[in-house]
Protein backbone atom coordinates (compact mmCIF):
# COMPACT_ATOMS: atom_id res chain seq x y z
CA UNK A 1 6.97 11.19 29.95
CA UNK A 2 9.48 9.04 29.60
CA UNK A 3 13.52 9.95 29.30
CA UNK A 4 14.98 8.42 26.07
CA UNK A 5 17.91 6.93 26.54
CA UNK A 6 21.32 7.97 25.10
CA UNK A 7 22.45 6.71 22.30
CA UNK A 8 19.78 4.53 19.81
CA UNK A 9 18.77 1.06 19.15
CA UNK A 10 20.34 1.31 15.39
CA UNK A 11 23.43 1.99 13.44
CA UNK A 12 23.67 3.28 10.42
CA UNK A 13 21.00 5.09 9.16
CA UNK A 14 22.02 5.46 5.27
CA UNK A 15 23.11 2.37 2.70
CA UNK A 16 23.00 2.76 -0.61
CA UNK A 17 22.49 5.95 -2.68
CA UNK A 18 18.52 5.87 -3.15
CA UNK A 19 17.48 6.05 -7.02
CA UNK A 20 16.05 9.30 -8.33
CA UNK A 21 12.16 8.27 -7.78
CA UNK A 22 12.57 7.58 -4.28
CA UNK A 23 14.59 10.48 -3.58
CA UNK A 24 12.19 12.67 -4.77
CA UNK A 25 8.95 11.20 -2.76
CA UNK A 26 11.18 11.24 0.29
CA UNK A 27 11.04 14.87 -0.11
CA UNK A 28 7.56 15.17 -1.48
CA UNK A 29 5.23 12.18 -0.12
CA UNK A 30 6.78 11.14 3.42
CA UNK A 31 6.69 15.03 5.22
CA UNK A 32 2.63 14.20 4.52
CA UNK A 33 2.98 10.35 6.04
CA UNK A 34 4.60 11.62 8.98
CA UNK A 35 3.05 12.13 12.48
CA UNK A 36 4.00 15.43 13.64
CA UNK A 37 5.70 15.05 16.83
CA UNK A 38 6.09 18.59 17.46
CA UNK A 39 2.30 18.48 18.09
CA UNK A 40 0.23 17.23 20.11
CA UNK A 41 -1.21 13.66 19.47
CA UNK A 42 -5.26 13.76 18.77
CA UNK A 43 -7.01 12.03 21.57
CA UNK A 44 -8.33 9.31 18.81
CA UNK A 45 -5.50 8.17 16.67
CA UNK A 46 -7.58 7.14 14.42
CA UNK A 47 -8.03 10.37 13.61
CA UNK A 48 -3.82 10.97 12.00
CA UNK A 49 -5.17 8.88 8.86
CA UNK A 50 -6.79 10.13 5.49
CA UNK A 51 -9.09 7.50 5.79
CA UNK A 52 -11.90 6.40 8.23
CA UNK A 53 -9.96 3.28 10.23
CA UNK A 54 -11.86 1.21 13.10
CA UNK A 55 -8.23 -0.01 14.81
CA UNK A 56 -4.49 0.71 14.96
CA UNK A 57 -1.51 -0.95 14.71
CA UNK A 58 2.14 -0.09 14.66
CA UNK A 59 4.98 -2.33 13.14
CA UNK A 60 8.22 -1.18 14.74
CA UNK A 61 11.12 -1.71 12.40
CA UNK A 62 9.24 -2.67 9.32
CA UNK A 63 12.67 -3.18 6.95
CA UNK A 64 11.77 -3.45 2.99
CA UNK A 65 8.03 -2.87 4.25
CA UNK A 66 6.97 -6.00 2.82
CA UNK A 67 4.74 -7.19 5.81
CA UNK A 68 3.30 -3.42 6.56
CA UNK A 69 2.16 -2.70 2.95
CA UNK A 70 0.53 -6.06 2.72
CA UNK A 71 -1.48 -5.49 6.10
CA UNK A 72 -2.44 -1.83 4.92
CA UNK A 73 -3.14 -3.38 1.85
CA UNK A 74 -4.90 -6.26 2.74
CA UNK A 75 -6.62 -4.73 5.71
CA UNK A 76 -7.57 -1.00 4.39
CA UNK A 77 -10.58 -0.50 7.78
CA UNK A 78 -7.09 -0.75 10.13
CA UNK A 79 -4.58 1.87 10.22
CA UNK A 80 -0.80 1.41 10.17
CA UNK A 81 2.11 3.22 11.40
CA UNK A 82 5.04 1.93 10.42
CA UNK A 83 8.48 2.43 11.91
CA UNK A 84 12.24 2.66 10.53
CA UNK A 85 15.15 4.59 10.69
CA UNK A 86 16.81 3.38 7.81
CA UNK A 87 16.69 5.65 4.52
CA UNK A 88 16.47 2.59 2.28
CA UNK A 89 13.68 0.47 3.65
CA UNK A 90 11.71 3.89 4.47
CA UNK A 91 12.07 4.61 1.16
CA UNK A 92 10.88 1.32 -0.13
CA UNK A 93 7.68 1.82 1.81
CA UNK A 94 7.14 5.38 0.87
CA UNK A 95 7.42 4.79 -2.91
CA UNK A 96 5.47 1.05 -1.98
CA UNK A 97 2.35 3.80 -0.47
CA UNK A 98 2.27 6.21 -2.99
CA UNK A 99 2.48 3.31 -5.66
CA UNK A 100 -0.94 1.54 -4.20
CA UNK A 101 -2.40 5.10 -2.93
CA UNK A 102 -2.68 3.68 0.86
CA UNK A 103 -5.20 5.85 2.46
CA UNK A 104 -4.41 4.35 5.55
CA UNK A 105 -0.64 4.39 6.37
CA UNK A 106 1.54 6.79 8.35
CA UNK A 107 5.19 6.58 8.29
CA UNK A 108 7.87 7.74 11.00
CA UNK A 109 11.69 7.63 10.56
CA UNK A 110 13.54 8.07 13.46
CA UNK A 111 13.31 6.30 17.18
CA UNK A 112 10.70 4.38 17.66
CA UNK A 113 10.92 5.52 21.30
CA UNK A 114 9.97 9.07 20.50
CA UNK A 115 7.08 7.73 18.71
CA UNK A 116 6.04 5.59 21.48
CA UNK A 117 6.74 8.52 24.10
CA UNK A 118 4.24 10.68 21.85
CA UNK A 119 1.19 8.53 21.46
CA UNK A 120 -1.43 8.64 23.82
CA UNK A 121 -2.34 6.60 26.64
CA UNK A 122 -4.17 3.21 25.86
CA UNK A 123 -4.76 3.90 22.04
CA UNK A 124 -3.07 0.98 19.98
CA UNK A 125 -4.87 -2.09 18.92
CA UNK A 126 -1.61 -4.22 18.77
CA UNK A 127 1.90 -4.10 17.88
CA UNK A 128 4.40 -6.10 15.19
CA UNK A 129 8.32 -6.53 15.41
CA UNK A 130 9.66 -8.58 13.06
CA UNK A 131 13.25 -9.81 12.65
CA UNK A 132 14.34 -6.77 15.08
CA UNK A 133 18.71 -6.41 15.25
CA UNK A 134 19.43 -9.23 17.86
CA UNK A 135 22.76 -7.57 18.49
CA UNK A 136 24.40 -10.84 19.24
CA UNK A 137 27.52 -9.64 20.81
CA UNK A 138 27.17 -9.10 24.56
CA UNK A 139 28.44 -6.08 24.48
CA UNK A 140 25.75 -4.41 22.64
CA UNK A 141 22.77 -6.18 24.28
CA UNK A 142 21.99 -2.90 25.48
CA UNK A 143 20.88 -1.83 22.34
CA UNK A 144 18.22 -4.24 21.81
CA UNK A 145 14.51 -2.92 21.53
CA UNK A 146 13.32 -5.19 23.98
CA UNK A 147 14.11 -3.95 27.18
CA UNK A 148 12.25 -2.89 30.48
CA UNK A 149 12.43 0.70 29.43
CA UNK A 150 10.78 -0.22 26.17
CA UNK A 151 7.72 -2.94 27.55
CA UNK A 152 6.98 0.01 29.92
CA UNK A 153 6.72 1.92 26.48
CA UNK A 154 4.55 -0.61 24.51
CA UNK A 155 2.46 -0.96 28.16
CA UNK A 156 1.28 2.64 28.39
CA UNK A 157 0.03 2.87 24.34
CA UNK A 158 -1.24 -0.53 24.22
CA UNK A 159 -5.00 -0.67 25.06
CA UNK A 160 -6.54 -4.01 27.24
CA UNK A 161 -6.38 -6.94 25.15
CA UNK A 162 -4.27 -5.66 22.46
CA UNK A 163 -1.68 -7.93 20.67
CA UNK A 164 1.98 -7.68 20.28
CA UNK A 165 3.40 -10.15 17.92
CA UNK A 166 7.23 -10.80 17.68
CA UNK A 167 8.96 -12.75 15.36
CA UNK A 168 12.47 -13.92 15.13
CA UNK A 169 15.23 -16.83 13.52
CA UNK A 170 17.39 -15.43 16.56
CA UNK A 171 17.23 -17.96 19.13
CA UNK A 172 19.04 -16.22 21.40
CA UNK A 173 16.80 -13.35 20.70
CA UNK A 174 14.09 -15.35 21.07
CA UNK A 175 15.04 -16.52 24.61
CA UNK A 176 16.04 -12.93 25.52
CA UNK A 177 12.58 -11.50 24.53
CA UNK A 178 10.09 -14.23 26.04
CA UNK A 179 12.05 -13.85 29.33
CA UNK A 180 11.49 -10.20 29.45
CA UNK A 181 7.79 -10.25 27.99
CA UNK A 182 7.22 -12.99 30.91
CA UNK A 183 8.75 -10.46 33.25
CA UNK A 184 6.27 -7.75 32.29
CA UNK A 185 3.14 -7.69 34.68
CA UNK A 186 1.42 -5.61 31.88
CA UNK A 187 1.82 -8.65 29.11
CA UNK A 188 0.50 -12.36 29.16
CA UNK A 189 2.04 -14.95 26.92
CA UNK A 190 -0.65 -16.27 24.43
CA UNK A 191 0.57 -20.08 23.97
CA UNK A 192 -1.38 -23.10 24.75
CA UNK A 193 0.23 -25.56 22.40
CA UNK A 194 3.80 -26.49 22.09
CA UNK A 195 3.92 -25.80 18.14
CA UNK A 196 2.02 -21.81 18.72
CA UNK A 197 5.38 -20.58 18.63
CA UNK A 198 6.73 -22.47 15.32
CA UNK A 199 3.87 -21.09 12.87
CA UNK A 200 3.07 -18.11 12.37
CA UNK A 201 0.09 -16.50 13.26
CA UNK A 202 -2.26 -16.38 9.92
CA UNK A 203 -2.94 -14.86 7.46
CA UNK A 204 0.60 -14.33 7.09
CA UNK A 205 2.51 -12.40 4.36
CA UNK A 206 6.10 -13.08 5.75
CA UNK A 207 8.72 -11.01 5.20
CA UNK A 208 11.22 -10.42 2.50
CA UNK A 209 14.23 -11.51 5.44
CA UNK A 210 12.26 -14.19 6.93
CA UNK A 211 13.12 -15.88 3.52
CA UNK A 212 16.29 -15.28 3.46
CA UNK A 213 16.65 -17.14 6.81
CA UNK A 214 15.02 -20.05 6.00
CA UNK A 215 16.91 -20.40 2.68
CA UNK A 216 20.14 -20.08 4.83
CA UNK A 217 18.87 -22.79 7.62
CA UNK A 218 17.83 -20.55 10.74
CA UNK A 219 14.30 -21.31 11.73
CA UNK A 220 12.12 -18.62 12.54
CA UNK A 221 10.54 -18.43 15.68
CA UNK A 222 6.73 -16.29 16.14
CA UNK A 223 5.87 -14.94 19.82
CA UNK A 224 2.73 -13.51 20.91
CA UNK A 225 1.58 -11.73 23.90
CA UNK A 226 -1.86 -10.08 25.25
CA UNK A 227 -1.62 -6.57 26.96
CA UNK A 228 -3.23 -7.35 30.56
């Protein structure tokens, strides 16, 4: 097992005062969408959802939820679990699962490391993190997900040949994460033409800040990289 670090990869977990609706499925809908970590995980994964799923994915600080309830959507044979700390975009994606009655779609609102720590051994079909907190200040570079402690987390769940698909308008970010994914003997950069990293990888939904960023001049940036 691994030791979390101190401290946590976010700030502040509440924003806004959430409107009545959302309160109330907080309370009611997301005890059922979340994996109970005080329990042991099944041996299949597959197994947490309320529907029969071939493959699973996680996306590690969804935001709004716009991608992840498009995939689960989209894609209802592949199961989800989405991660984010933050009251307001979890409770986007609650109301957003309950609203389309996603059968296969888990939820989990704390550290992703605890999650990561949790799952078993070799049992996720790939991996999404999407405009993660570049923390841009030196100072807090410590703070950002992508880290040796963290590949070493993605490493152990991630079965042979599974995906993990980063996207950023950060370029410093950028830079920061294909050094340490290139660093990683467990992970292979997918690339073999100079433009793979300027589109996206298709079909692709976007997200609702990757719109934001382009409307304010910052060009997004998509990496991907094969578990060895």
């Amino acid at each position: 097992m691994i030791d979390h670090r101190k401290g946590s990869f976010f700030g502040r977990r509440k924003g806004k005062p959430l409107r009545e609706r959302q309160a109330s499925l907080m309370e009611t809908v997301l005890p059922a969408l979340r994996p109970d970590l005080g329990t042991p995980p099944p041996e299949d994964i597959r197994r947490l959802f309320a529907a029969p799923v071939k493959d699973v994915w996680l996306e590690v600080g969804f935001g709004g939820g716009e991608h992840l309830l498009h995939e689960a959507e989209r894609l209802p044979e592949t199961g989800f679990i989405g991660v984010e700390p933050f009251v307001g975009g979890m409770a986007k994606a609650v109301a957003g699962s309950a609203d389309a009655a996603l059968q296969n779609l888990r939820l989990f609102d704390d550290d992703a490391g605890k999650l990561l720590d949790w799952l078993p051994e070799s049992s996720v079909d790939g991996v999404y993190q999407l405009y993660p907190d570049p923390w841009p200040k030196k100072r807090h570079w410590k703070r950002r997900f992508i880290n040796p402690v963290n590949l070493d987390r993605y490493a152990r769940v991630m079965k042979p040949g599974a995906l993990f698909r980063f996207a950023s308008d950060i370029d410093t970010y950028v830079d920061w994460t294909l050094r340490h994914m290139r660093n990683h003997p467990a992970f292979a950069w997918t690339c073999e033409r100079a433009s793979d990293w300027k589109e996206p990888w298709q079909p692709w939904s976007g997200t609702r800040y990757e719109k934001k960023a382009i409307a304010e001049g910052r060009v997004p940036r998509y990496l991907e990289f094969r578990r060895i």
